[in-house]
N, C-alpha and C. Protein backbone atom coordinates (compact mmCIF):
# COMPACT_ATOMS: atom_id res chain seq x y z
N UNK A 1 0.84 -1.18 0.00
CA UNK A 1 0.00 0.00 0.00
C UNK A 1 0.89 1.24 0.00
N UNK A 2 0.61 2.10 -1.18
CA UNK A 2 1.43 3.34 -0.94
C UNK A 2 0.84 4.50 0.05
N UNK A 3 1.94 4.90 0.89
CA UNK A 3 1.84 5.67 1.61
C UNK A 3 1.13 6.99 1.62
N UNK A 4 0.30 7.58 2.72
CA UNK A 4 -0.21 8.78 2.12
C UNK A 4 0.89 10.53 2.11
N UNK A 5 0.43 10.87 0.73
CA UNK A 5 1.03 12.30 0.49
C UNK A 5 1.13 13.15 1.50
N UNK A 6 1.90 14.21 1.66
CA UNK A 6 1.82 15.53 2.38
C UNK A 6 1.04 16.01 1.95
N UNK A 7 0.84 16.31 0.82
CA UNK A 7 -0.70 17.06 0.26
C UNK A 7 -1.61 16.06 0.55
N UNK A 8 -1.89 15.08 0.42
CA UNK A 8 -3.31 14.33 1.07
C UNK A 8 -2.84 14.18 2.60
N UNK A 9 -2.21 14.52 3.01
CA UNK A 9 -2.49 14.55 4.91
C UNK A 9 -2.71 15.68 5.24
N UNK A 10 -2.50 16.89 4.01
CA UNK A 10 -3.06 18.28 4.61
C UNK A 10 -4.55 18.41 4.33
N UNK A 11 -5.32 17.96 3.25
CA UNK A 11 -6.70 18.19 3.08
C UNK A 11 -7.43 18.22 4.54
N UNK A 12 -8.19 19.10 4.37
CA UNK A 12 -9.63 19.26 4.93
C UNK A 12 -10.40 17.98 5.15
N UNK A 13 -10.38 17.32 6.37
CA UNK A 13 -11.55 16.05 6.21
C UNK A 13 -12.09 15.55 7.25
N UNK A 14 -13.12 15.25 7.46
CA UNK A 14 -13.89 14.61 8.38
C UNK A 14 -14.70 13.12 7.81
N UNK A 15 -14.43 12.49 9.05
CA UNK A 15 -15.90 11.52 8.90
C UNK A 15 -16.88 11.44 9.35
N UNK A 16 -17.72 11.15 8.82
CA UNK A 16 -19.50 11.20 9.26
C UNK A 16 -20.11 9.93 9.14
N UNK A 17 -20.24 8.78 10.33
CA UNK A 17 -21.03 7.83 10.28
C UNK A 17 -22.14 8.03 10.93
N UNK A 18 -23.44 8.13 10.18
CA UNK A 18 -24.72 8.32 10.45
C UNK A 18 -25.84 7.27 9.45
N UNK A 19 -27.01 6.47 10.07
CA UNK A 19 -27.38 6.01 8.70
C UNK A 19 -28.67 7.33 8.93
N UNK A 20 -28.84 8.33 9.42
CA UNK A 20 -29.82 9.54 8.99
C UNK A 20 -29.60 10.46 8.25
N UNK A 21 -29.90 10.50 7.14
CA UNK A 21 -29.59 11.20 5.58
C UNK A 21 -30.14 12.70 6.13
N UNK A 22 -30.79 12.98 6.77
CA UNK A 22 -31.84 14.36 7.47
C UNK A 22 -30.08 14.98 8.41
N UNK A 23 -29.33 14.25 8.91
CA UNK A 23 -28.33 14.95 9.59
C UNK A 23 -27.39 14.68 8.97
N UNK A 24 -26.96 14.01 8.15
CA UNK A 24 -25.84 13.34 7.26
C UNK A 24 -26.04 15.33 6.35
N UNK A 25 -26.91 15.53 6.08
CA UNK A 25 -27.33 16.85 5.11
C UNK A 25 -26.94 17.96 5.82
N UNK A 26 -27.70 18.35 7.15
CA UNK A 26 -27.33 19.30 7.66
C UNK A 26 -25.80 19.23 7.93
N UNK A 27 -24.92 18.33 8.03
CA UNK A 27 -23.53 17.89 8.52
C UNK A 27 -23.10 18.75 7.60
N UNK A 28 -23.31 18.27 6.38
CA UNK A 28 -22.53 18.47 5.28
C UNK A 28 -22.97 19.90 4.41
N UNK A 29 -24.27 20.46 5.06
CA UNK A 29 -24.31 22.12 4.86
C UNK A 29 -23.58 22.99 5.89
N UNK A 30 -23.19 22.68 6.69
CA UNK A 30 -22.70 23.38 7.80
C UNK A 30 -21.22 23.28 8.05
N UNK A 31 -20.45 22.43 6.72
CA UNK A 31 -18.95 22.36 6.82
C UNK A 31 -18.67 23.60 5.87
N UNK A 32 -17.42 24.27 6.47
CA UNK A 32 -16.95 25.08 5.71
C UNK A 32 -16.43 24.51 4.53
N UNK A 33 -16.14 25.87 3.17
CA UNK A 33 -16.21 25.18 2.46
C UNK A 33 -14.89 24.53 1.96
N UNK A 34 -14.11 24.66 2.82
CA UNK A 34 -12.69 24.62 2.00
C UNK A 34 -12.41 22.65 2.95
N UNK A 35 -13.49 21.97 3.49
CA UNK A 35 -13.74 21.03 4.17
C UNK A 35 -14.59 19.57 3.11
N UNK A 36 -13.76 18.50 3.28
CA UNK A 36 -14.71 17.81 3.00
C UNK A 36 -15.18 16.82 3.93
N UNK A 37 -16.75 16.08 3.55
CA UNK A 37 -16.98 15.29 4.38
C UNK A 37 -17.19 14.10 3.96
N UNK A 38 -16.65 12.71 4.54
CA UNK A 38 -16.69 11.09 3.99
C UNK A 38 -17.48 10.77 4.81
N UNK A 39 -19.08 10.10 4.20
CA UNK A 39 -20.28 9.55 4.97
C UNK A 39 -19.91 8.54 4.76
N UNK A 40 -19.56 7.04 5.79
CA UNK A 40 -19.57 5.35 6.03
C UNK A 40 -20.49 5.22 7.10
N UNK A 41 -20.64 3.42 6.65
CA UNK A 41 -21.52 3.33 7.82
C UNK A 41 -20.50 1.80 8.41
N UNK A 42 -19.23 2.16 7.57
CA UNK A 42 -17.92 0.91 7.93
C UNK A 42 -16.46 1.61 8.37
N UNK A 43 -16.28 1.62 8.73
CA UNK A 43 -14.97 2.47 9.27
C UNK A 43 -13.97 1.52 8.25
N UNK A 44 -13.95 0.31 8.40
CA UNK A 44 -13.07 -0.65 7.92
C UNK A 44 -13.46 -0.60 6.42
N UNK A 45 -14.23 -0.21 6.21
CA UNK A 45 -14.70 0.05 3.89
C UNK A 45 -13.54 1.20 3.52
N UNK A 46 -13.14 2.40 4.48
CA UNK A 46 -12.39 3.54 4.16
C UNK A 46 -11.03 3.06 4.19
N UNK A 47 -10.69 1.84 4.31
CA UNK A 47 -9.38 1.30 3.80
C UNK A 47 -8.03 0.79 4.97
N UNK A 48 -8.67 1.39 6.23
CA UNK A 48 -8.00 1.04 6.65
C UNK A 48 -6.66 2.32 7.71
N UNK A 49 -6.05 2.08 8.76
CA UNK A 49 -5.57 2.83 9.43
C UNK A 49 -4.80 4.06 8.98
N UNK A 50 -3.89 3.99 7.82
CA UNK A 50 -3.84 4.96 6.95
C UNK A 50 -4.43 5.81 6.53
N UNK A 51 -5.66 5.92 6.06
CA UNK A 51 -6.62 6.20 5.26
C UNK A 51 -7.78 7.09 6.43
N UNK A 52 -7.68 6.50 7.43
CA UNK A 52 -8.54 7.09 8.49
C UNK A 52 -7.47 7.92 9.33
N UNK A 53 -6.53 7.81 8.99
CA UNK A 53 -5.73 8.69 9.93
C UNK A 53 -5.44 9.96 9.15
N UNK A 54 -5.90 10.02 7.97
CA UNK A 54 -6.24 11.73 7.07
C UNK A 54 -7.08 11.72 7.29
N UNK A 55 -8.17 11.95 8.14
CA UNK A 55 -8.93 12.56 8.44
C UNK A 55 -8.80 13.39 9.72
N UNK A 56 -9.39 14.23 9.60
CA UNK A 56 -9.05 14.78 10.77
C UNK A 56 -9.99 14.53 12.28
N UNK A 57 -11.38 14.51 12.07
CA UNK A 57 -11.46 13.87 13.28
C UNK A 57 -13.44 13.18 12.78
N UNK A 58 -13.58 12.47 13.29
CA UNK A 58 -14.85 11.76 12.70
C UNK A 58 -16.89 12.06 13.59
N UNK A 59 -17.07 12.04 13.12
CA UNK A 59 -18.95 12.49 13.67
C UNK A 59 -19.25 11.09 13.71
N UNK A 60 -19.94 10.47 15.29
CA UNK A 60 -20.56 9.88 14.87
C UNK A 60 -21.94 9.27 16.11
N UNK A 61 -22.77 8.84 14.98
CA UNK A 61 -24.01 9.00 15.47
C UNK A 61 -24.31 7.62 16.50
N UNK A 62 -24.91 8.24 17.75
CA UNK A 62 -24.61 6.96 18.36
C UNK A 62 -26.16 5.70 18.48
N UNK A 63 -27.26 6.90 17.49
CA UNK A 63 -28.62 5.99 17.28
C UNK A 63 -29.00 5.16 15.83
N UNK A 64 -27.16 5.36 15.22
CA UNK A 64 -27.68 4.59 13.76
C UNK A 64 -27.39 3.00 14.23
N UNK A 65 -28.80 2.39 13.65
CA UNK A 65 -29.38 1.13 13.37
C UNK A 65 -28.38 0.25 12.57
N UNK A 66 -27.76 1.27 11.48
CA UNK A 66 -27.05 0.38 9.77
C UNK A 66 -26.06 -0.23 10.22
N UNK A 67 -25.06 0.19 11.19
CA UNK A 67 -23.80 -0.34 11.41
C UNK A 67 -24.05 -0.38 12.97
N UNK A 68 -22.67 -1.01 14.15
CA UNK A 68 -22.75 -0.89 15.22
C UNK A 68 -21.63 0.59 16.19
N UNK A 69 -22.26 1.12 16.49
CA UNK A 69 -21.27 2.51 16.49
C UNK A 69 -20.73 2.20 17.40
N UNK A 70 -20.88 1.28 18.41
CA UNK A 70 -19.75 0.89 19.43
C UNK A 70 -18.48 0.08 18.80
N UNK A 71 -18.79 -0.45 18.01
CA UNK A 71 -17.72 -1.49 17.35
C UNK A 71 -17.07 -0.49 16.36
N UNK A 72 -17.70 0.55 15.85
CA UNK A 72 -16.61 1.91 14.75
C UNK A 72 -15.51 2.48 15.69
N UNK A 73 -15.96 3.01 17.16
CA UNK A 73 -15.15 3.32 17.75
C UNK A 73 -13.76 2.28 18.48
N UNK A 74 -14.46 1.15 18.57
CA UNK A 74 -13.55 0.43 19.16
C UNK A 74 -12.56 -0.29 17.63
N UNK A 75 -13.26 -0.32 16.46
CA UNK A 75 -12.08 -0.73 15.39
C UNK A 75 -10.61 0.85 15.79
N UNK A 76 -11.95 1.95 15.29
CA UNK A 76 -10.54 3.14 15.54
C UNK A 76 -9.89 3.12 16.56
N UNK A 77 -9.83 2.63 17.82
CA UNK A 77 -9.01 3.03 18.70
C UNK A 77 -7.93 1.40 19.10
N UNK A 78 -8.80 0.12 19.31
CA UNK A 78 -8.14 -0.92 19.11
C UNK A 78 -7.22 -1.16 17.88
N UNK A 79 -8.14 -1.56 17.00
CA UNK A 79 -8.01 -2.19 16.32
C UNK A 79 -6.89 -1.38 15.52
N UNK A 80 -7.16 0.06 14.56
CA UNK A 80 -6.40 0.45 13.99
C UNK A 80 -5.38 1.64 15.07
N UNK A 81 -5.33 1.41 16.58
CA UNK A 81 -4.48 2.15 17.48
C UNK A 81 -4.66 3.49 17.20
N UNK A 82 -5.54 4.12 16.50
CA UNK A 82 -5.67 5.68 16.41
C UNK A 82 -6.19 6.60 17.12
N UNK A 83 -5.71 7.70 17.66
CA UNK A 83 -6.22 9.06 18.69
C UNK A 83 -7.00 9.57 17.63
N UNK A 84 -7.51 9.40 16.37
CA UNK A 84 -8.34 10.32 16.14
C UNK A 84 -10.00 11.06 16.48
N UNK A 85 -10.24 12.01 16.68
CA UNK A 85 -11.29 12.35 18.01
C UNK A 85 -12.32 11.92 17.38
N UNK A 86 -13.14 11.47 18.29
CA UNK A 86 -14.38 10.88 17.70
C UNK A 86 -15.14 11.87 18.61
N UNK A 87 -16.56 12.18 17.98
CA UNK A 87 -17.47 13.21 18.10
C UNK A 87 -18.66 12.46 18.45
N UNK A 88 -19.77 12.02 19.18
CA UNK A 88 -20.44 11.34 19.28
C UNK A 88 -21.47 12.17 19.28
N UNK A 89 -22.89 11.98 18.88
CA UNK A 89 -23.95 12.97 19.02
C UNK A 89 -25.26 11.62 19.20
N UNK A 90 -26.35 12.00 19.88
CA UNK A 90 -27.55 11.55 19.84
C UNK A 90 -27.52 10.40 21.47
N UNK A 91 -27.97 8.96 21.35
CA UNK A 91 -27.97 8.18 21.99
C UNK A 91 -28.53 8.10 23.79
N UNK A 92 -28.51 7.49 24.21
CA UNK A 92 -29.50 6.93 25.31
C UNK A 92 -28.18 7.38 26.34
N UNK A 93 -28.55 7.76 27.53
CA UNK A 93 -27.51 7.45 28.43
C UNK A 93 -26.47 6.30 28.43
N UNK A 94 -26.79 4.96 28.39
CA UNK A 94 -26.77 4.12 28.45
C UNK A 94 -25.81 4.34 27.06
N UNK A 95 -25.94 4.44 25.99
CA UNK A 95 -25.32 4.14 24.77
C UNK A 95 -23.82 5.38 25.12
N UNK A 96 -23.67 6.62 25.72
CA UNK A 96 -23.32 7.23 26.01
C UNK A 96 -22.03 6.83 26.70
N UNK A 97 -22.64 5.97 28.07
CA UNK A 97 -21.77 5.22 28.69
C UNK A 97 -21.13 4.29 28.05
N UNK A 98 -21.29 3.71 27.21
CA UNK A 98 -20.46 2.61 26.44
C UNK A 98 -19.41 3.10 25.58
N UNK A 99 -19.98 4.00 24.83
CA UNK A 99 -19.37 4.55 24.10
C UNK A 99 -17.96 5.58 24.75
N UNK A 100 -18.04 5.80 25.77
CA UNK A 100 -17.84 6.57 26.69
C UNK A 100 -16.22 5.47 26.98
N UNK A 101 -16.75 4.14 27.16
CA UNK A 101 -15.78 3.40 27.62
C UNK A 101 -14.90 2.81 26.64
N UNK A 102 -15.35 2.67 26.05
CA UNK A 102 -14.88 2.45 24.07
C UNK A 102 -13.75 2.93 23.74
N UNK A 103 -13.55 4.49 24.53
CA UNK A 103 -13.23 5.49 23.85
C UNK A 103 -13.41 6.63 23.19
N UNK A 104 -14.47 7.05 23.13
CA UNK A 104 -15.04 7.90 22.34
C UNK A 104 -14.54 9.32 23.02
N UNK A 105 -14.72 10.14 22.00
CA UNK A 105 -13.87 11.77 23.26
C UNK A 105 -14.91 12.28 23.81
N UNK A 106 -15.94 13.05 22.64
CA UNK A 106 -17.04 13.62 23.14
C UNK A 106 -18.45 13.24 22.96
N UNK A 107 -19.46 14.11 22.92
CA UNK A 107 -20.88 14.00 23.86
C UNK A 107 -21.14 14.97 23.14
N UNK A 108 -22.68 14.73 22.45
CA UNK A 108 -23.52 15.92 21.71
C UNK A 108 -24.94 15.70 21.47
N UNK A 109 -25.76 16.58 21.49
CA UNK A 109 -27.35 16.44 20.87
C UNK A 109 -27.12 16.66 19.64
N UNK A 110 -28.35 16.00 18.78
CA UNK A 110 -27.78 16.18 17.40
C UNK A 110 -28.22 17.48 16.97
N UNK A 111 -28.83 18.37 17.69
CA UNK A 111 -28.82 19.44 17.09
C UNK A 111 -27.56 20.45 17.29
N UNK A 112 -27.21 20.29 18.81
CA UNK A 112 -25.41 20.88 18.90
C UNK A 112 -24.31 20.39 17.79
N UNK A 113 -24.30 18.88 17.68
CA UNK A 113 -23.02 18.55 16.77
C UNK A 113 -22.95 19.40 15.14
N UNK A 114 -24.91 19.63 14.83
CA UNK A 114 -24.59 20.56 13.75
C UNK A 114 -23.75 22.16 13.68
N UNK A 115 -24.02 22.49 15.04
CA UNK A 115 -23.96 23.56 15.54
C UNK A 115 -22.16 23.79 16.18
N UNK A 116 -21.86 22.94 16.24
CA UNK A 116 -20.46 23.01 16.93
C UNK A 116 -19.57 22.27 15.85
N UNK A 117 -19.76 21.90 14.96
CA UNK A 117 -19.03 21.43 13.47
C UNK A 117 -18.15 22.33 12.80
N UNK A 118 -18.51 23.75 12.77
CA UNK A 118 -17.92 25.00 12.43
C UNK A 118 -16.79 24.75 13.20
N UNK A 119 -16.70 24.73 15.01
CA UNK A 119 -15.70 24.83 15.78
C UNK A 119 -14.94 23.89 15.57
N UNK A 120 -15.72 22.91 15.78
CA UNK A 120 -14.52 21.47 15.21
C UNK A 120 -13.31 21.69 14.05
N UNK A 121 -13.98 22.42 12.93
CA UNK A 121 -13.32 22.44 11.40
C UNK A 121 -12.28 23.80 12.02
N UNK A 122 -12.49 24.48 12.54
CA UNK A 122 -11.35 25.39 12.90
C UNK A 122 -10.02 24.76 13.90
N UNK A 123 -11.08 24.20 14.87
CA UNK A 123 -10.14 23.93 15.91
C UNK A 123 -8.79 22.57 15.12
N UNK A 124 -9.29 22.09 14.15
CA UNK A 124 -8.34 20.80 13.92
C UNK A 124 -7.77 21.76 12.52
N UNK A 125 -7.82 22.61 11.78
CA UNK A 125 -8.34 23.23 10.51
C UNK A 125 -6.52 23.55 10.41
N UNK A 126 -5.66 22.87 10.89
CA UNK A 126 -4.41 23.23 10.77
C UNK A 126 -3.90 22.60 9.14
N UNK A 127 -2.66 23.50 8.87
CA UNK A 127 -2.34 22.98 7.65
C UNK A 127 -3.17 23.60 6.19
N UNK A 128 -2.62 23.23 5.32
CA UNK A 128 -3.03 23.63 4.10
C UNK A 128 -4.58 23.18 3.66
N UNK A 129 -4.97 23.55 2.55
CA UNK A 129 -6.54 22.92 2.07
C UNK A 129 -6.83 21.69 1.25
């Protein structure tokens, strides 16, 4: 596998695992524009620890049905050993706490994570476009 570029480790990028197309939308109106966003509902389809480690930090939803969002976080942090921040929005207390133990960094309503996405894209927004 060839290694990733300096210019592809500087892009703009996030991930967004959600299977709700209604916030998957607002996600992706509310990124600046010089930002892109990769919607999975497989962490392991995006290729792999390389590949997820250009991104800069990932959204993810902790009430989608399609995939298991406890097992996305625990591939990224076990499996492929990566600090990259995971953003969690929605879920039950209970799902909160797991996720919580998993690894996960933060905690959001899904109407904040639209709302605090701007900050995210600044706060990591280092480097070129």
């Amino acid at each position: 596998m060839a290694q990733p570029s300096l210019d592809s480790r500087l892009q703009r990028r996030c991930i967004v695992m959600t299977d709700d197309a209604a916030l998957r939308s607002r996600l992706a109106a509310a990124l600046p524009p010089d930002w892109r966003l990769t919607a999975t509902d497989d962490i392991g389809a995006l290729g792999g620890f390389a590949e997820v480690l250009q991104h800069r930090f990932i959204v993810l939803d902790l009430d989608s049905r399609a995939f298991d969002p406890l097992a996305a976080v625990r591939t990224v942090r076990s499996e492929f050993m990566l600090n990259v921040p995971i953003f969690c929005c929605g879920g039950s207390p209970a799902a909160r706490d797991a996720a919580r133990l998993a690894r996960a960094d933060r905690f959001f309503g899904r109407d904040e994570i639209v709302t605090r996405l701007g900050d995210f894209c600044e706060q990591f927004g280092w480097g070129g476009a």
